[in-house]
C-alpha atoms as a PDB file:
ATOM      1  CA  UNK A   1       8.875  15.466 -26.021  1.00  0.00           C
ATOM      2  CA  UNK A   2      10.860  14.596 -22.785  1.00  0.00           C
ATOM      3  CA  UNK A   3      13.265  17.084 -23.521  1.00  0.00           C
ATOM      4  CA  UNK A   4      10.226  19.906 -23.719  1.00  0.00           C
ATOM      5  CA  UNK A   5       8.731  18.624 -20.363  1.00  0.00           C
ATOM      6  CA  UNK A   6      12.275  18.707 -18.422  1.00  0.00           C
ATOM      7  CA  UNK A   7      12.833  22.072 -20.111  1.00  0.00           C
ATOM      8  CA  UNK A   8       9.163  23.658 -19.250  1.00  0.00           C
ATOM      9  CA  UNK A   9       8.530  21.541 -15.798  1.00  0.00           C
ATOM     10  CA  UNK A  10       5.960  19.081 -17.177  1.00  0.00           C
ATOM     11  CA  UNK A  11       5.115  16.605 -14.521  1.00  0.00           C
ATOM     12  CA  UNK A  12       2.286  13.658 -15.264  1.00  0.00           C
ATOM     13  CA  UNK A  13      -0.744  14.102 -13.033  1.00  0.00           C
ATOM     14  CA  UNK A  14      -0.526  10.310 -11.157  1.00  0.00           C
ATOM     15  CA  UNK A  15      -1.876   7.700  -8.354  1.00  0.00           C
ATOM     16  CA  UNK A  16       0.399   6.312  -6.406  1.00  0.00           C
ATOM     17  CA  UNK A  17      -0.008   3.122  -4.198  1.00  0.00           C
ATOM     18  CA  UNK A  18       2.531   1.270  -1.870  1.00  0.00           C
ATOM     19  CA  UNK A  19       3.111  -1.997  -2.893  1.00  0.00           C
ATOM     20  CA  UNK A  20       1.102  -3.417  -0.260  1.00  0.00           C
ATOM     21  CA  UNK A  21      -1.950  -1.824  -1.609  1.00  0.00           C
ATOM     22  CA  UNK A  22      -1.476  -2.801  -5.122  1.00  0.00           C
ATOM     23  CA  UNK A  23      -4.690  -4.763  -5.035  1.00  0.00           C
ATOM     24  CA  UNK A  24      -6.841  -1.880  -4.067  1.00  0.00           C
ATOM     25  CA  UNK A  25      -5.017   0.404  -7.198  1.00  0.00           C
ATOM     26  CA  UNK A  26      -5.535  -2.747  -9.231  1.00  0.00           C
ATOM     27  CA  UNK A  27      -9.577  -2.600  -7.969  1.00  0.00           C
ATOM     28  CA  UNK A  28      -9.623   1.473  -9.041  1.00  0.00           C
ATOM     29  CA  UNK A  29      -8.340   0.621 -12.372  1.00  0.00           C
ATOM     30  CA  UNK A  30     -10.605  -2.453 -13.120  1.00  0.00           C
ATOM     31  CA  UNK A  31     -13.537   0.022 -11.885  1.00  0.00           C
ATOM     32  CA  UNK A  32     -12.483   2.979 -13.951  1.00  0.00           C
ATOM     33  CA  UNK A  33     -11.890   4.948 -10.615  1.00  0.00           C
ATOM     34  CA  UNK A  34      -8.561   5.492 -11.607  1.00  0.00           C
ATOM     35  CA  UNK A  35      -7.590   9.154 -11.847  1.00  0.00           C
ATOM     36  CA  UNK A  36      -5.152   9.287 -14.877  1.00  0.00           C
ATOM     37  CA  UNK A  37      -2.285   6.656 -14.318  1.00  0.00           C
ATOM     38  CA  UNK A  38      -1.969   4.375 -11.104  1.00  0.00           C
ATOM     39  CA  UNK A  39       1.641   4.062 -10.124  1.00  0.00           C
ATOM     40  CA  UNK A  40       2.543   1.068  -7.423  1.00  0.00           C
ATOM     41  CA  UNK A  41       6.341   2.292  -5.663  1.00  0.00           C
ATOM     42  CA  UNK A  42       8.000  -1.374  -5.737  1.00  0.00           C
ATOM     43  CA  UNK A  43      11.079   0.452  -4.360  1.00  0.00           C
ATOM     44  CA  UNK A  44      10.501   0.253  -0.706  1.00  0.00           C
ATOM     45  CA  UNK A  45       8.925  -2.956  -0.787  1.00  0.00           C
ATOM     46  CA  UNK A  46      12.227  -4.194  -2.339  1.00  0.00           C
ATOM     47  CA  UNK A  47      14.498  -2.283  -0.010  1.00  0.00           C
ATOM     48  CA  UNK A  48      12.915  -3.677   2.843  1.00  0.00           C
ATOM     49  CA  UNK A  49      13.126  -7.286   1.302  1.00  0.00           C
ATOM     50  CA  UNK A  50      17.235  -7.438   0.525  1.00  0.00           C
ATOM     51  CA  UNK A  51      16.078  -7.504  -3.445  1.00  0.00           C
ATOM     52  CA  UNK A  52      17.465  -3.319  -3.429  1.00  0.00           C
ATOM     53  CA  UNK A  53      21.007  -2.957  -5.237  1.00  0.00           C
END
């Protein structure tokens, strides 16, 4: 299956949130506001807090 969707340009349809506003894509889910899949990005909340290797 992942090799069909890198093959064929399958992407998944998401919500994404900056770690700071986790709790308000935390509130969407709980609600069923959600539009398919919530995705936090922990990566530059951990870049800009030294925990980045």
């Amino acid at each position: 299956m992942l090799e069909f969707s890198a093959q064929n340009n399958v992407y998944p349809i998401v919500e994404t949130f900056e770690f700071e506003d986790f709790p308000k894509a935390f509130d969407r889910m709980e609600k069923a506001q959600a539009k398919f899949r919530c995705v936090v990005n922990v990566g530059k909340w951990a870049q800009a807090n030294g925990l980045w290797k």
